[in-house]
C-alpha atoms as a PDB file:
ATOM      1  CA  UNK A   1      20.553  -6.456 -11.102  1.00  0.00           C
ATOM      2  CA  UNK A   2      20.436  -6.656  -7.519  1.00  0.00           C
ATOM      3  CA  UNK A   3      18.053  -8.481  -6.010  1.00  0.00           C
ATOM      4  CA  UNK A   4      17.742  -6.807  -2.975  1.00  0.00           C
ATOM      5  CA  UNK A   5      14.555  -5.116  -2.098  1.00  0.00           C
ATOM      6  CA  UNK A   6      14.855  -2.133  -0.367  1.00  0.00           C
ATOM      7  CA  UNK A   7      12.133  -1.384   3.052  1.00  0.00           C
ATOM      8  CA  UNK A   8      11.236   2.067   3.159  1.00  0.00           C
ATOM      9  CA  UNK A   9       9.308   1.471   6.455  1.00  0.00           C
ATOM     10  CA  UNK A  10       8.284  -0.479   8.542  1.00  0.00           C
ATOM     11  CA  UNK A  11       8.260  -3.430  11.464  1.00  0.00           C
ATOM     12  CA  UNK A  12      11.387  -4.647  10.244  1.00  0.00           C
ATOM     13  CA  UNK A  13      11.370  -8.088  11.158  1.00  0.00           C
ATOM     14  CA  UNK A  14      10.389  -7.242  14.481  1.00  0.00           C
ATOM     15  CA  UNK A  15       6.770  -9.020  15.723  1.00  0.00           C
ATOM     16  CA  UNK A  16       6.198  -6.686  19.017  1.00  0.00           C
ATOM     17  CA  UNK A  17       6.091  -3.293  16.335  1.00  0.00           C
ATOM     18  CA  UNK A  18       3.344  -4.532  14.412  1.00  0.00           C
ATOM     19  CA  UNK A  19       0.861  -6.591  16.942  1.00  0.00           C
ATOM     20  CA  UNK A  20      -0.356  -3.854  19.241  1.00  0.00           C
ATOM     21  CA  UNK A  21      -1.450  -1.919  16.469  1.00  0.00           C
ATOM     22  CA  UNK A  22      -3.312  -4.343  14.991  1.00  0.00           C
ATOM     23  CA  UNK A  23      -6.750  -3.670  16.157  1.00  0.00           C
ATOM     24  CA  UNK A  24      -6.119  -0.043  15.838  1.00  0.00           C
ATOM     25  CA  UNK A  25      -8.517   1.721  13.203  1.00  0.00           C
ATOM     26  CA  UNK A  26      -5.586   4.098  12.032  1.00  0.00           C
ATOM     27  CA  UNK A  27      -2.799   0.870  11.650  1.00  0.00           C
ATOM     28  CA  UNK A  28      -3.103   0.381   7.651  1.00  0.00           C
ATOM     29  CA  UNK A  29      -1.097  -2.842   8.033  1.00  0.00           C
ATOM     30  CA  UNK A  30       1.927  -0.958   6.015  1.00  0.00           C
ATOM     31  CA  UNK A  31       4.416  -2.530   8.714  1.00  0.00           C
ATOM     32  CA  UNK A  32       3.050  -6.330   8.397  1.00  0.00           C
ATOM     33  CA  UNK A  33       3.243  -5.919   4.217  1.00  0.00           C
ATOM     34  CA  UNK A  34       6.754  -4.897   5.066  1.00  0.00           C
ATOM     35  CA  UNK A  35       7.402  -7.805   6.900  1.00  0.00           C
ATOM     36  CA  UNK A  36       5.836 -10.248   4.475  1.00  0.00           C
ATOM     37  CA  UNK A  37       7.883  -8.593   1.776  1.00  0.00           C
ATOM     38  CA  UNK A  38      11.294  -8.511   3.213  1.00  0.00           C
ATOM     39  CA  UNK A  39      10.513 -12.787   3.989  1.00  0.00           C
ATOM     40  CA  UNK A  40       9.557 -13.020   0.605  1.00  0.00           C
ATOM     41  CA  UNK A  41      12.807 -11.529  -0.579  1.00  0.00           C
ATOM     42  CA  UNK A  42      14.467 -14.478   0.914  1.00  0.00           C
ATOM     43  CA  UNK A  43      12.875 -16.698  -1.724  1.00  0.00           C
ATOM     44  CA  UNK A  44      11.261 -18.757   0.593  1.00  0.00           C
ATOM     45  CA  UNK A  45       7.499 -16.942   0.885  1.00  0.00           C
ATOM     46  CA  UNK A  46       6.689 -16.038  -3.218  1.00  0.00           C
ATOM     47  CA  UNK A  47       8.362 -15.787  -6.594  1.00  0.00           C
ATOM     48  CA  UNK A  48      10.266 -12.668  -7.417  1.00  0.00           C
ATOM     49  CA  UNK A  49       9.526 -11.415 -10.841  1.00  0.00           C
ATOM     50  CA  UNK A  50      11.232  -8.118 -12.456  1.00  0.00           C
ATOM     51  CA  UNK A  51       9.582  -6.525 -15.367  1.00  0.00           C
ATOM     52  CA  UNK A  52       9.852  -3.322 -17.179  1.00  0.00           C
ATOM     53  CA  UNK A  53       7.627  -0.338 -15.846  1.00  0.00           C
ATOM     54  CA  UNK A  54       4.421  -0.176 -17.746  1.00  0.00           C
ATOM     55  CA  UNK A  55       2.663   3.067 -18.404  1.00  0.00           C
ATOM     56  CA  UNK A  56      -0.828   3.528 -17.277  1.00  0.00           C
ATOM     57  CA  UNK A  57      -2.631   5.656 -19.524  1.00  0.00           C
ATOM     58  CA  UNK A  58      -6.570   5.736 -20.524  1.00  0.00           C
ATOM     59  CA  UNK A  59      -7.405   3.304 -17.581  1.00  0.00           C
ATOM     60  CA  UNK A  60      -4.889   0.736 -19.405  1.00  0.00           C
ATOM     61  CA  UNK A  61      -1.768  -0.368 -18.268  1.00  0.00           C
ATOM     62  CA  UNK A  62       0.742  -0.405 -21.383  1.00  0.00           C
ATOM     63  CA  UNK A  63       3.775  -2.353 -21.590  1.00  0.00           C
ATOM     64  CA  UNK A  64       6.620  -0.577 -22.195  1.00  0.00           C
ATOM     65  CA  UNK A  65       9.409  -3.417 -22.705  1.00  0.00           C
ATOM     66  CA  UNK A  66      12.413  -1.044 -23.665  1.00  0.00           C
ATOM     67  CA  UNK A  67      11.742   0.671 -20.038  1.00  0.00           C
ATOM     68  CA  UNK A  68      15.191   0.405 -18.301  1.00  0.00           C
ATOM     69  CA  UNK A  69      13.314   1.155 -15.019  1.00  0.00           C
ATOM     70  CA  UNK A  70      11.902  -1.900 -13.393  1.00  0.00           C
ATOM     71  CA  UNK A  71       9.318  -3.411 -11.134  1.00  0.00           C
ATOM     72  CA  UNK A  72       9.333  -5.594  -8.964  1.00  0.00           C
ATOM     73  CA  UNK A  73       5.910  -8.147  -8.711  1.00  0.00           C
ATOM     74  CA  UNK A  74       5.705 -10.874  -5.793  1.00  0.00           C
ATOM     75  CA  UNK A  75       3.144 -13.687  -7.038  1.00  0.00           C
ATOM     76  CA  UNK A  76       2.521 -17.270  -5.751  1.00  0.00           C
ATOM     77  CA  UNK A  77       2.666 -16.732  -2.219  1.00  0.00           C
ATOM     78  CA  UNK A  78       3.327 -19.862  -0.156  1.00  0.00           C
ATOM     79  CA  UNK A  79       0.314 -18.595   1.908  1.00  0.00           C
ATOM     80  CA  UNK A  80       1.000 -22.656   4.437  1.00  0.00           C
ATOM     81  CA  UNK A  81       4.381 -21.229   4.404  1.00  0.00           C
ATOM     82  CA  UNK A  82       3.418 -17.777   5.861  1.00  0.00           C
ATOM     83  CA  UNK A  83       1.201 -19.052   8.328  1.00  0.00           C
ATOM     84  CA  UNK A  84       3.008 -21.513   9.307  1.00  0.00           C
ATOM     85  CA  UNK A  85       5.743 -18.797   9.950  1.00  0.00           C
ATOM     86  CA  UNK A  86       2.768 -16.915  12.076  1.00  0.00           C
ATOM     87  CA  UNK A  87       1.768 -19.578  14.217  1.00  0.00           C
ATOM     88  CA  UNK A  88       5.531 -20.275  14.935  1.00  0.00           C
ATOM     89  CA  UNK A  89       6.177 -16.777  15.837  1.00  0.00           C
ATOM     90  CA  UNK A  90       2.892 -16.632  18.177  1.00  0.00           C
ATOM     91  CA  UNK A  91       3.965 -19.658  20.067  1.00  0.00           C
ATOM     92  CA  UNK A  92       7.621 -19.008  19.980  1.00  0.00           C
ATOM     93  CA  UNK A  93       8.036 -15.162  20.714  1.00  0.00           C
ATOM     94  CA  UNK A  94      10.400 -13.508  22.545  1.00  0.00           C
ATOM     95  CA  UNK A  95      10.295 -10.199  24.373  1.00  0.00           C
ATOM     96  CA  UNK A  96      12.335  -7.502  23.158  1.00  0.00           C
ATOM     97  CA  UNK A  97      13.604  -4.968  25.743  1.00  0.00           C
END
């Protein structure tokens, strides 16, 4: 399986596209999960883990393990990690043109 995951959306990497947005009421932060996402697909920012898509039915989730489509579920962030990342990137930005 690859272990790519693929961004829909989003900031991209790029700092300047998410932080003058976010003290606006309307920025729902999709563009900063994207960003914490794609660093956590590097393996350094949370554990990966693929499971089989569950059903949700009666308010329950059921586990469907012979489900050939998967999920992907990011757990144990490194949340030092991540803002350690932050505060590097707020003292070490760089203008983009």
């Amino acid at each position: 399986m690859d272990k790519k995951v693929k961004i829909y959306k989003g900031a991209n990497g790029v700092y300047k596209n998410i932080i003058n947005h976010i003290d606006d009421p309307n920025f729902d932060g999709l563009e900063a999960v994207d960003l914490i996402i794609e660093k956590a697909n590097v393996g350094e920012w949370a554990d990966r883990v693929v499971i089989p898509a569950p059903q949700f039915a009666n308010t329950k989730w059921i586990d469907q393990p012979e489900n050939q489509r998967k999920v992907i579920i990011w757990e144990n962030f490194d949340t030092e990690l991540i803002m350690q990342d932050f505060y590097n990137t707020m003292k070490n930005y760089k203008l983009q043109n």
